[in-house]
PDB file of N, CA and C in Angstrom:
ATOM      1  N   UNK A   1     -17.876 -41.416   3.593  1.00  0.00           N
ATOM      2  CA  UNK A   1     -18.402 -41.543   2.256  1.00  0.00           C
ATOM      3  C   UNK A   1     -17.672 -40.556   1.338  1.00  0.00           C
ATOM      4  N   UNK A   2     -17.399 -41.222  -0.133  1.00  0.00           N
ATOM      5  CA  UNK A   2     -16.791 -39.708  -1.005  1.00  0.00           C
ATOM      6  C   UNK A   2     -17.786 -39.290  -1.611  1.00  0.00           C
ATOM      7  N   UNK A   3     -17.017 -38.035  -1.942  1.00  0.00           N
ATOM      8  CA  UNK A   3     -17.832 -36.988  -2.549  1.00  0.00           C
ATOM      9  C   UNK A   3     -18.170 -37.940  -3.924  1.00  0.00           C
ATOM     10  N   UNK A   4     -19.388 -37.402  -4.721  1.00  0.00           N
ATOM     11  CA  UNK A   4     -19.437 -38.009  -6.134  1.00  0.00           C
ATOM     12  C   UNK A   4     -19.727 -37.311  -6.888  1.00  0.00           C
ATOM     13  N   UNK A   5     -19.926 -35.311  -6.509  1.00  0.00           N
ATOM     14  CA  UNK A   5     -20.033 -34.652  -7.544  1.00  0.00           C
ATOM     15  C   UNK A   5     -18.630 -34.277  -7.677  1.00  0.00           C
ATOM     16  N   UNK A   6     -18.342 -33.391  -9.184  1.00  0.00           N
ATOM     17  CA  UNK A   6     -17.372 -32.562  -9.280  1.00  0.00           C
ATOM     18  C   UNK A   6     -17.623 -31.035  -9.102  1.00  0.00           C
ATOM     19  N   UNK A   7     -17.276 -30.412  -8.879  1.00  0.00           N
ATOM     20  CA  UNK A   7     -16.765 -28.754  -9.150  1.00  0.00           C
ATOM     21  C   UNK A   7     -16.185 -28.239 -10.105  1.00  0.00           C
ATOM     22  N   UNK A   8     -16.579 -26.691 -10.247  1.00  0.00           N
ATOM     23  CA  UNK A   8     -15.148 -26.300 -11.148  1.00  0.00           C
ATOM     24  C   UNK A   8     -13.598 -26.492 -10.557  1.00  0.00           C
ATOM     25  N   UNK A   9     -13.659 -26.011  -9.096  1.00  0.00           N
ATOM     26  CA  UNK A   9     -12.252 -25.545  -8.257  1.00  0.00           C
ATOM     27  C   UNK A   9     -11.704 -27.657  -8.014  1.00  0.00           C
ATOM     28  N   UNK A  10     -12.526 -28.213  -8.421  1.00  0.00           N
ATOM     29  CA  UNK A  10     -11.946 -29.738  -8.658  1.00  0.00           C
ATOM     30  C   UNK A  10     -11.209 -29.969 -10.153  1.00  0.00           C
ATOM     31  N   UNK A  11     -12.074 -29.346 -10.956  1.00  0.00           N
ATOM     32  CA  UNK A  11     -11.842 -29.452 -12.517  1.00  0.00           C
ATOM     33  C   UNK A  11     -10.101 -28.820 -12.937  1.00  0.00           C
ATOM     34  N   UNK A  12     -10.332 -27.675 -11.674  1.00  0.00           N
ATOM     35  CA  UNK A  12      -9.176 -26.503 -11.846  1.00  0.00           C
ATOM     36  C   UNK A  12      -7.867 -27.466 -11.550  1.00  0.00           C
ATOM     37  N   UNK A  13      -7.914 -27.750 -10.320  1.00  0.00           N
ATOM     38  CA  UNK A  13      -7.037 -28.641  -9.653  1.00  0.00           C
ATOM     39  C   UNK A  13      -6.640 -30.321 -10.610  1.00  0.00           C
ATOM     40  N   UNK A  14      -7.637 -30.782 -10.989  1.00  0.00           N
ATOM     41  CA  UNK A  14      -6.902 -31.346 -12.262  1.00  0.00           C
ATOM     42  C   UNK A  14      -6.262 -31.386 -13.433  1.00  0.00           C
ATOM     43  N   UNK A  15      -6.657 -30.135 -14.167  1.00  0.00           N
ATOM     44  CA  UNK A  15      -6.243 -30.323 -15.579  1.00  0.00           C
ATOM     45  C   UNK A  15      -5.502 -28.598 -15.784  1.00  0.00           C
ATOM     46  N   UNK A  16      -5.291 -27.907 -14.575  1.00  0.00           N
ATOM     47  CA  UNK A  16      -4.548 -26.861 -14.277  1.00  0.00           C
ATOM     48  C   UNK A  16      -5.423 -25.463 -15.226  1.00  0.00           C
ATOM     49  N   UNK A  17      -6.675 -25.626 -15.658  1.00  0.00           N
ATOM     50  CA  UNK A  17      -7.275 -24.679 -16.595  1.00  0.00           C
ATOM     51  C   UNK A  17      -7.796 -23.727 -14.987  1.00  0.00           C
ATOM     52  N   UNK A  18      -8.341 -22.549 -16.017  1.00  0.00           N
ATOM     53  CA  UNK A  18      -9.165 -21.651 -15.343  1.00  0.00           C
ATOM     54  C   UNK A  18     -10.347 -22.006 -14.601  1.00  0.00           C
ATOM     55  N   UNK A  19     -11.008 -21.226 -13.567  1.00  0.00           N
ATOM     56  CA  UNK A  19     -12.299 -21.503 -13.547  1.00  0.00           C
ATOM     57  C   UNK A  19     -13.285 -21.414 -14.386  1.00  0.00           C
ATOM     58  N   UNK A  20     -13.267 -20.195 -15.328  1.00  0.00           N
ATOM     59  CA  UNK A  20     -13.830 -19.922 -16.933  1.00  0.00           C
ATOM     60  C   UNK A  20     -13.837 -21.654 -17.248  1.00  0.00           C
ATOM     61  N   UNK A  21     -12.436 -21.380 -17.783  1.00  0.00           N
ATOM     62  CA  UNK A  21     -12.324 -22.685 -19.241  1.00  0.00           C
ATOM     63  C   UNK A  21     -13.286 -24.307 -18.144  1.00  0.00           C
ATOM     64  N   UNK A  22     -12.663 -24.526 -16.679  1.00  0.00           N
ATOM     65  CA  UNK A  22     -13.560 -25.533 -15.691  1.00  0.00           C
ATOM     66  C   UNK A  22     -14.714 -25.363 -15.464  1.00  0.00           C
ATOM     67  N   UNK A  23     -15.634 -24.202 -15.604  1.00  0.00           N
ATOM     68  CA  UNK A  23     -17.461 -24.059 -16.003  1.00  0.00           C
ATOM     69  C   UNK A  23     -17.710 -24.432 -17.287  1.00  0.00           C
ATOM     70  N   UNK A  24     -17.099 -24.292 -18.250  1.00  0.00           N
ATOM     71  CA  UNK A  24     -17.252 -24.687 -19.696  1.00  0.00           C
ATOM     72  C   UNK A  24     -17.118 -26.329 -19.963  1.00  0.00           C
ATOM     73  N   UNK A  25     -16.111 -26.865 -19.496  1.00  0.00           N
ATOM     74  CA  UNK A  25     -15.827 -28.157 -19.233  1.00  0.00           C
ATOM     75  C   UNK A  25     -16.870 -28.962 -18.696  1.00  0.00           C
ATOM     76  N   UNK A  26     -17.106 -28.455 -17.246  1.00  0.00           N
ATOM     77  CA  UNK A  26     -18.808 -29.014 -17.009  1.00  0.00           C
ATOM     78  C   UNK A  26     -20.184 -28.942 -17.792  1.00  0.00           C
ATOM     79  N   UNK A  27     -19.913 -27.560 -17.911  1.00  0.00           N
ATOM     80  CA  UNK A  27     -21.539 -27.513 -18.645  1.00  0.00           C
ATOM     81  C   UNK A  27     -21.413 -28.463 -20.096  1.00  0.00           C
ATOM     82  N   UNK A  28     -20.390 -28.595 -20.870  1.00  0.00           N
ATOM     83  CA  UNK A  28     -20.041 -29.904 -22.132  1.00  0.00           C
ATOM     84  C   UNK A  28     -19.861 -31.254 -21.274  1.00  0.00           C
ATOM     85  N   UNK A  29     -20.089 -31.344 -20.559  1.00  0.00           N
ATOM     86  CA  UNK A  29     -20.321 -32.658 -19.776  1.00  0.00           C
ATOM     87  C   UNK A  29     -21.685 -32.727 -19.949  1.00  0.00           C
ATOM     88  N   UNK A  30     -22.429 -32.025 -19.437  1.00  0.00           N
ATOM     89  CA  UNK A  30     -23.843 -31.796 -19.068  1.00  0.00           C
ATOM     90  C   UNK A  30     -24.429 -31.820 -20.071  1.00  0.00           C
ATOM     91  N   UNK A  31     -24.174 -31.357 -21.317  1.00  0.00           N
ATOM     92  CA  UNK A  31     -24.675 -31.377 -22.734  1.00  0.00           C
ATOM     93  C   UNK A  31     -24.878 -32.618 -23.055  1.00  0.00           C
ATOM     94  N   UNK A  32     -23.697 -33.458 -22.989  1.00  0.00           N
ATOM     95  CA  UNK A  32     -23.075 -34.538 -23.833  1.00  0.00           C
ATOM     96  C   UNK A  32     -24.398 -35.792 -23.186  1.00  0.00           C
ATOM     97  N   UNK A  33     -23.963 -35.552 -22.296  1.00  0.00           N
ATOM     98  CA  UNK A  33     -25.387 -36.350 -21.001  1.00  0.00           C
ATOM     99  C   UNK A  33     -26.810 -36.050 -20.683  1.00  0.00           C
ATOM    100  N   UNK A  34     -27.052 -34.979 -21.670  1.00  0.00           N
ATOM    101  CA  UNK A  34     -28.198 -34.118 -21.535  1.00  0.00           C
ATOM    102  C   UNK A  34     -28.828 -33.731 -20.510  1.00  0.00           C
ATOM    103  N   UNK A  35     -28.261 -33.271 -19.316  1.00  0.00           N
ATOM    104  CA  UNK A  35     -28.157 -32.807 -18.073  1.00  0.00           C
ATOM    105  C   UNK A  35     -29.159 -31.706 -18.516  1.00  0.00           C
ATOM    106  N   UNK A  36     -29.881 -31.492 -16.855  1.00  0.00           N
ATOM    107  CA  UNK A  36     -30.378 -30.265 -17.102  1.00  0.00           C
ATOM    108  C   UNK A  36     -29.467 -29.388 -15.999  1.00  0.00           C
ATOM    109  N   UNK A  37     -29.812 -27.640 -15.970  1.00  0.00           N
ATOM    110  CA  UNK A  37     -28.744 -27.480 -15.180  1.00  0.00           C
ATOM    111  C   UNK A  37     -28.629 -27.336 -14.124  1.00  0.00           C
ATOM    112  N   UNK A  38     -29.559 -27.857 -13.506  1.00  0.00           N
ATOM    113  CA  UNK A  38     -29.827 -28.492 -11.861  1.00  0.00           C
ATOM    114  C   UNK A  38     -28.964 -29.812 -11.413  1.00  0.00           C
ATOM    115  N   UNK A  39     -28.799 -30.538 -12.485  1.00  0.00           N
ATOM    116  CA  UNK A  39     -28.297 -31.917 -12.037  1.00  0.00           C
ATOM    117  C   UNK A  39     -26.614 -31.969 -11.987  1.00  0.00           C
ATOM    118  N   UNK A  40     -26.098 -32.220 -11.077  1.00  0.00           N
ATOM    119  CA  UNK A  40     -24.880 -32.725 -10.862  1.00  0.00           C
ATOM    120  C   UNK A  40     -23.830 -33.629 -11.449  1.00  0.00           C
ATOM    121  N   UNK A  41     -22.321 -32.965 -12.258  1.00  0.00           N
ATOM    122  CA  UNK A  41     -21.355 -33.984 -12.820  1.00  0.00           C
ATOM    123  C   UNK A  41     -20.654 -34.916 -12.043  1.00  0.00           C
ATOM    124  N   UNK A  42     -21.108 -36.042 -11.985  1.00  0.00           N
ATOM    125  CA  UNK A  42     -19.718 -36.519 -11.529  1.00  0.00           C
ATOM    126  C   UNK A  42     -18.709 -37.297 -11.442  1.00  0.00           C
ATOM    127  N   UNK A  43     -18.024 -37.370 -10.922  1.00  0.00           N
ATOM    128  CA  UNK A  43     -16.083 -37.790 -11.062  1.00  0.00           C
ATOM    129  C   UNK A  43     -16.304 -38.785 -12.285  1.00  0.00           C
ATOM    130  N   UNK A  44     -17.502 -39.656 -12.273  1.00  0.00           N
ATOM    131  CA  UNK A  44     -16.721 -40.542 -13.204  1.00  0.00           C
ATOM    132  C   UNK A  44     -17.275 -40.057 -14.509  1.00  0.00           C
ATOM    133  N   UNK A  45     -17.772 -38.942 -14.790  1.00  0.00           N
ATOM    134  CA  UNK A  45     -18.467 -38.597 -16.148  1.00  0.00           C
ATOM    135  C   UNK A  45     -17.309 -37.741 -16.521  1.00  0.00           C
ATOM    136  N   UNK A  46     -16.841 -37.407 -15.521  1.00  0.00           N
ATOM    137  CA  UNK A  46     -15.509 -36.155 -15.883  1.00  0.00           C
ATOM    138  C   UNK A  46     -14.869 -36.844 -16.862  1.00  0.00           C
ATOM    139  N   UNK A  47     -13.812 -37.891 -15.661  1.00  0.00           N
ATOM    140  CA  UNK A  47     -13.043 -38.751 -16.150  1.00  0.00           C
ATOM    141  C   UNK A  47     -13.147 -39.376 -17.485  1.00  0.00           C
ATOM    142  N   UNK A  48     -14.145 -40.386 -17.749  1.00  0.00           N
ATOM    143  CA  UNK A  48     -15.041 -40.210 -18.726  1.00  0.00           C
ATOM    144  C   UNK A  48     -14.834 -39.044 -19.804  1.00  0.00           C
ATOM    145  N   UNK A  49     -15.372 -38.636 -19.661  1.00  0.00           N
ATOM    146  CA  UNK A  49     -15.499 -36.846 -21.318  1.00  0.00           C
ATOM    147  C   UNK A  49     -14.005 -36.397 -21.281  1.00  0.00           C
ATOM    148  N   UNK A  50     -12.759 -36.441 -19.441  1.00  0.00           N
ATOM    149  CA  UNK A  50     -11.446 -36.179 -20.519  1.00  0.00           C
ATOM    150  C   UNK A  50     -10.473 -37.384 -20.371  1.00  0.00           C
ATOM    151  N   UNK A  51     -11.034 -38.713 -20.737  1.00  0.00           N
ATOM    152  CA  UNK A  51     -10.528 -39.906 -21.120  1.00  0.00           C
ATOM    153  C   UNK A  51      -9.238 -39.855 -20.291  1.00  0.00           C
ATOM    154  N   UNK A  52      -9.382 -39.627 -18.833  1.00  0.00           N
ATOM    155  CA  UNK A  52      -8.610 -40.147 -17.562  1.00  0.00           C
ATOM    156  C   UNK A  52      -9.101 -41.332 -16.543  1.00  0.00           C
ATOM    157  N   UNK A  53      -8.111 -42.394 -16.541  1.00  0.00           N
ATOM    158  CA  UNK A  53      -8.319 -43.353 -16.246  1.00  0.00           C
ATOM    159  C   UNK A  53      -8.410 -42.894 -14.084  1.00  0.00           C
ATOM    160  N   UNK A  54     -10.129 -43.385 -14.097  1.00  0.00           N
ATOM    161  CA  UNK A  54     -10.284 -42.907 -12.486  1.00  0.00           C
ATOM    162  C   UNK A  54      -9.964 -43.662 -11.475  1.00  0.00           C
ATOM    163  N   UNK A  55      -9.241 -44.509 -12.318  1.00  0.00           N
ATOM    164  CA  UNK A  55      -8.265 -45.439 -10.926  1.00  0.00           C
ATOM    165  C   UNK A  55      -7.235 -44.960 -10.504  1.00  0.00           C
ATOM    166  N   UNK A  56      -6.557 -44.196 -11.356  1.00  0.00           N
ATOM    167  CA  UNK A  56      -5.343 -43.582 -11.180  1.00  0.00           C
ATOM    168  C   UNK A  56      -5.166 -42.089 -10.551  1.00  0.00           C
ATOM    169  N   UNK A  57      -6.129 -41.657 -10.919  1.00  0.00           N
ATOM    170  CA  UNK A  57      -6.227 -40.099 -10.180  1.00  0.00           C
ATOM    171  C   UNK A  57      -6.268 -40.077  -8.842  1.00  0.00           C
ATOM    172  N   UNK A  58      -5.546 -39.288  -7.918  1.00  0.00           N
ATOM    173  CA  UNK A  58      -5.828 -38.812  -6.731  1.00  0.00           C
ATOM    174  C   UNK A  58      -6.102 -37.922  -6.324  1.00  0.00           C
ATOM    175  N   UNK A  59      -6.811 -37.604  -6.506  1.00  0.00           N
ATOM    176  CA  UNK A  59      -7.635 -36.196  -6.232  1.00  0.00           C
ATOM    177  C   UNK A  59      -8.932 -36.132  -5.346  1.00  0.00           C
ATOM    178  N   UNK A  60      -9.168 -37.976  -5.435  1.00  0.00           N
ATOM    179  CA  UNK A  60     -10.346 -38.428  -4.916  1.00  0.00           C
ATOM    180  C   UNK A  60     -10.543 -38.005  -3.714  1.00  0.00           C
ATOM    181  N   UNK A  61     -11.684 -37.216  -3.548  1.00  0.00           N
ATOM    182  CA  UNK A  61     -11.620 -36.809  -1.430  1.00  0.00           C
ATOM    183  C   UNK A  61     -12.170 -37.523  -0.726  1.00  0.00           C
ATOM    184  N   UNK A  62     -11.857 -37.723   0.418  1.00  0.00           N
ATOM    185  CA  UNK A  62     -12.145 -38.104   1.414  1.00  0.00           C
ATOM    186  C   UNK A  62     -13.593 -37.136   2.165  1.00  0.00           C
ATOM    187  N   UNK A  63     -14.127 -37.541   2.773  1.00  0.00           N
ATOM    188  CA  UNK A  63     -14.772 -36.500   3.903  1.00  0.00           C
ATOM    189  C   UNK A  63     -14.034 -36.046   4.789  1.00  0.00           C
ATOM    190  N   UNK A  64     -14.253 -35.001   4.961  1.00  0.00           N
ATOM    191  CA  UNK A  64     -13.488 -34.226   6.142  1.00  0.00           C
ATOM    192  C   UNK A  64     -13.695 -34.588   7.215  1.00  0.00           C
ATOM    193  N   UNK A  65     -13.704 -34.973   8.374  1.00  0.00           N
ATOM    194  CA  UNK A  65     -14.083 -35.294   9.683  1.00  0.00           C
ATOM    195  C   UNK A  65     -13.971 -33.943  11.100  1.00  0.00           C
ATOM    196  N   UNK A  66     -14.579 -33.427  11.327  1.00  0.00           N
ATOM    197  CA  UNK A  66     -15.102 -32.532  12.541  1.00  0.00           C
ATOM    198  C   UNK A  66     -14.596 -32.778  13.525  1.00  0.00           C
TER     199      UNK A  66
END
């Protein structure tokens, strides 16, 4: 199964920003969606708020397998 939240250290790895500027990025996700700050962003709300097409990204993970 994939993952379907995001992270900052995911946010980082896409758009090459800080972890700072990638907590800020989420929590204006969370705004925009009126999230509270318990609830979880994900991939496709990212994609979504920075108008990247999520067919094309690979970044998508896999599960790890044990």
């Amino acid at each position: 199964m994939k993952r379907i939240c995001i992270y900052p250290k995911d946010v980082m790895q896409i758009t090459g920003k800080s972890e700072r500027q990638s907590r800020q990025i989420i929590a204006n996700i969370k705004k925009k969606h009126n999230k509270e700050k318990h609830q979880i962003v994900t991939f496709s709300e990212f994609y979504e708020f920075m108008g990247i097409d999520e067919n094309t990204h690979a970044l998508k993970k896999e599960p790890q397998h044990s």
